[in-house]
N, C-alpha and C. Protein backbone atom coordinates (compact mmCIF):
# COMPACT_ATOMS: atom_id res chain seq x y z
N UNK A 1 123.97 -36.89 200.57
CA UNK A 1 124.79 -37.80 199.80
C UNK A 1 123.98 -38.53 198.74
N UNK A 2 122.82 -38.78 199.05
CA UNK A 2 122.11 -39.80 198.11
C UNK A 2 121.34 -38.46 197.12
N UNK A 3 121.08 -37.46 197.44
CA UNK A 3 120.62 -36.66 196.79
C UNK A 3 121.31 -36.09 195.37
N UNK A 4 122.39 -35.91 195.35
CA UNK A 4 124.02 -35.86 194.93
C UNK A 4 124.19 -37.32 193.99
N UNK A 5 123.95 -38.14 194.47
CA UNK A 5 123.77 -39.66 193.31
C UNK A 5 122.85 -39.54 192.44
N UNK A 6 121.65 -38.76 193.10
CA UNK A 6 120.24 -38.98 192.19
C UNK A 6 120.87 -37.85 190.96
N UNK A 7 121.14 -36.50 191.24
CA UNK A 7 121.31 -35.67 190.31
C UNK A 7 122.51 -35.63 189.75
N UNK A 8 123.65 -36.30 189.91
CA UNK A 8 124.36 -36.97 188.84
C UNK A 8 123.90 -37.71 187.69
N UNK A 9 122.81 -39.18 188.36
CA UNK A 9 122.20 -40.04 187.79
C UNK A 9 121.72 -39.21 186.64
N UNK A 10 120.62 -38.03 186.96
CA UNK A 10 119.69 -37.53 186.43
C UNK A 10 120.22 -36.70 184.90
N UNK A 11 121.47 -36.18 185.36
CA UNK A 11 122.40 -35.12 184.20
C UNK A 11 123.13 -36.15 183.18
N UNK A 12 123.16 -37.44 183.49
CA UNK A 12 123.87 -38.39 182.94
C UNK A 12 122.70 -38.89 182.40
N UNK A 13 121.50 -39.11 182.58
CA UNK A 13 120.76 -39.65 181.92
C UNK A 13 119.92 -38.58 181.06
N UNK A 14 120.14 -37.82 181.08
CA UNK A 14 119.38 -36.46 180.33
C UNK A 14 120.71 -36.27 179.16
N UNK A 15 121.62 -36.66 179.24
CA UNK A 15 122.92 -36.48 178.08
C UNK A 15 122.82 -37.60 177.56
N UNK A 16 122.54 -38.74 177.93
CA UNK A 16 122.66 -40.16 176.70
C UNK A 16 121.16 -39.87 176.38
N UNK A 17 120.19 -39.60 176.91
CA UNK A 17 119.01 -39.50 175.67
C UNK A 17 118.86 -37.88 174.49
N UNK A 18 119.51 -37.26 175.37
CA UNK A 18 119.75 -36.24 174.28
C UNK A 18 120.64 -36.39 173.03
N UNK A 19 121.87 -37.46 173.42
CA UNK A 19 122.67 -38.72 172.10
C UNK A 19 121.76 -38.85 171.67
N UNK A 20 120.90 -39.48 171.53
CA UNK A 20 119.42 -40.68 171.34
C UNK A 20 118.65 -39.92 170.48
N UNK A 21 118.36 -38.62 170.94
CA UNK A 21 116.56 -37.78 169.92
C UNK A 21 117.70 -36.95 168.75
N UNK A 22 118.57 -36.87 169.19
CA UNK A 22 119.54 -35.73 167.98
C UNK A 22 119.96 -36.84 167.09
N UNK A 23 120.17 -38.23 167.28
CA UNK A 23 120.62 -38.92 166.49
C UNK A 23 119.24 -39.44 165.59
N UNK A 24 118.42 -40.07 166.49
CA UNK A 24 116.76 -39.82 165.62
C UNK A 24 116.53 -38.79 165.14
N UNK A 25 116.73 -37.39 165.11
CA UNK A 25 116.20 -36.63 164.38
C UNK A 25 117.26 -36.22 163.22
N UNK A 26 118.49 -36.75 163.48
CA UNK A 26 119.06 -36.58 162.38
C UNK A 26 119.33 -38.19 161.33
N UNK A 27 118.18 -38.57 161.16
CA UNK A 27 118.48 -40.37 161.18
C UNK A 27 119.63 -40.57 160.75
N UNK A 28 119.74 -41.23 162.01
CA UNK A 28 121.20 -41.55 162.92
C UNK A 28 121.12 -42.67 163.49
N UNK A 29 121.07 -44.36 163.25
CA UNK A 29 120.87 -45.09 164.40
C UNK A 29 121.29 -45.15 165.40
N UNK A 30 121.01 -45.09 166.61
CA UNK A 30 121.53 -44.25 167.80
C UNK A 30 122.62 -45.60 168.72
N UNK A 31 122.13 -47.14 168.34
CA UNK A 31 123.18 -47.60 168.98
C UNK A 31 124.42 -47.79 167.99
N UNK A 32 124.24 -47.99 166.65
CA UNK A 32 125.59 -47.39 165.92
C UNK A 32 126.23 -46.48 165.96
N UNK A 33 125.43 -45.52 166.58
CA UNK A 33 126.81 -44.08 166.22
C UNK A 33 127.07 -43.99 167.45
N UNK A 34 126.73 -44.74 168.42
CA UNK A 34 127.39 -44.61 169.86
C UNK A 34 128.55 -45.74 169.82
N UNK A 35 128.42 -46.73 168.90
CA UNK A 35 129.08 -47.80 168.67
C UNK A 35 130.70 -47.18 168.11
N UNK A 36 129.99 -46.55 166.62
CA UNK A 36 130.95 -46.07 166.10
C UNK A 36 131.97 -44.81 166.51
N UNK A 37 130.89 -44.06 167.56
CA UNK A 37 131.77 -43.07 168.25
C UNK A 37 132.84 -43.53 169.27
N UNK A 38 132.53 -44.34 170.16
CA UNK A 38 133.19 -45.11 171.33
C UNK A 38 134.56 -45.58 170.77
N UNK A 39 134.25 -46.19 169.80
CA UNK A 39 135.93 -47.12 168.48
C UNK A 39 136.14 -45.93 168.28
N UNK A 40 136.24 -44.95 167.99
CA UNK A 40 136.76 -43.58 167.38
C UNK A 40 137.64 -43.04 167.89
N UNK A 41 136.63 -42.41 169.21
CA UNK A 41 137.44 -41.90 170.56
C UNK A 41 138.86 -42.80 171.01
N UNK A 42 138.60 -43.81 170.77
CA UNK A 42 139.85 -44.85 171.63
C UNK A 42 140.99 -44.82 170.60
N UNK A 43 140.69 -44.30 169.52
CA UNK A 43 141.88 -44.58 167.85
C UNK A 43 142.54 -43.29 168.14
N UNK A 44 141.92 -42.13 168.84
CA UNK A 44 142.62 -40.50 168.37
C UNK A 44 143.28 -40.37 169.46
N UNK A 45 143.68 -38.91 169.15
CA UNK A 45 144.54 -38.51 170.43
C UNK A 45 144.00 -37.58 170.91
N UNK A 46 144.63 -37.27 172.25
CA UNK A 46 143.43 -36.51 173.11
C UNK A 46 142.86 -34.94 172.46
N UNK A 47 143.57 -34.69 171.80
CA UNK A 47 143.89 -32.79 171.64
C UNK A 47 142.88 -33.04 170.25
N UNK A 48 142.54 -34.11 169.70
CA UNK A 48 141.75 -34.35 168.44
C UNK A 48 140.86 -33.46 168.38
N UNK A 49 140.51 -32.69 167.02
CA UNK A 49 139.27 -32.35 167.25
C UNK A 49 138.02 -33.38 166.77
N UNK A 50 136.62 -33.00 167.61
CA UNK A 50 136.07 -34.11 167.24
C UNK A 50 134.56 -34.14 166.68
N UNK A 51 134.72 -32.69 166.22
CA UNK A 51 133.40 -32.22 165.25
C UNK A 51 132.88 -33.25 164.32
N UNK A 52 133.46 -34.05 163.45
CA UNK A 52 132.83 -35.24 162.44
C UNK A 52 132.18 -36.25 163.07
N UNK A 53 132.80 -36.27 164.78
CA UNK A 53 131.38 -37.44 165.05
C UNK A 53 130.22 -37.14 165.49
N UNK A 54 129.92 -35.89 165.84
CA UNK A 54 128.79 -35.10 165.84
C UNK A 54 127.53 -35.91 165.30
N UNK A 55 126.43 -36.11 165.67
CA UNK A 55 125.37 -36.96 165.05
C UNK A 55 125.10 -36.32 163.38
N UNK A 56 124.72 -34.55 163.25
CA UNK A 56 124.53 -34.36 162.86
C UNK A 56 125.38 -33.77 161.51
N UNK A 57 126.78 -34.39 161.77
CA UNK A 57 127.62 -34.10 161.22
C UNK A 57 127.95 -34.66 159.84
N UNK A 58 126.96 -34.44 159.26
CA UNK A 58 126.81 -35.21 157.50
C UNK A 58 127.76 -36.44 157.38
N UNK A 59 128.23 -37.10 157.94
CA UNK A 59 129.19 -38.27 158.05
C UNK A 59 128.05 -39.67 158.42
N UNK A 60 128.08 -40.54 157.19
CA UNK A 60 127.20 -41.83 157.24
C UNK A 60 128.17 -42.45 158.69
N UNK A 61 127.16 -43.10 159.57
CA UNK A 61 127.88 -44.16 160.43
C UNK A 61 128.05 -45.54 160.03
């Protein structure tokens, strides 16, 4: 059971820093475009597509 927490923990924390180096390497400030992605997501509808918030998605945040 606790093993199962850790490697959840671990896949969840390996996906918000992979947000993090793709948004640095595409300079991207990484708590704005998580900022600006989060307000985004909550404005659309589910079936949205959602390619433009892509870090690297030529779109200034």
């Amino acid at each position: 059971m606790v093993v199962q927490r850790y490697t959840k923990l671990r896949k969840r924390s390996a996906v918000l820093l992979s947000i993090m180096l793709t948004c640095r390497s595409n300079n991207v400030e990484p708590y704005a475009y998580l900022r600006h992605v989060l307000t985004e997501l909550t404005q659309r509808e589910v079936c949205c597509d959602v390619s433009d918030l892509l870090p690297y998605s030529n779109r200034q945040v």
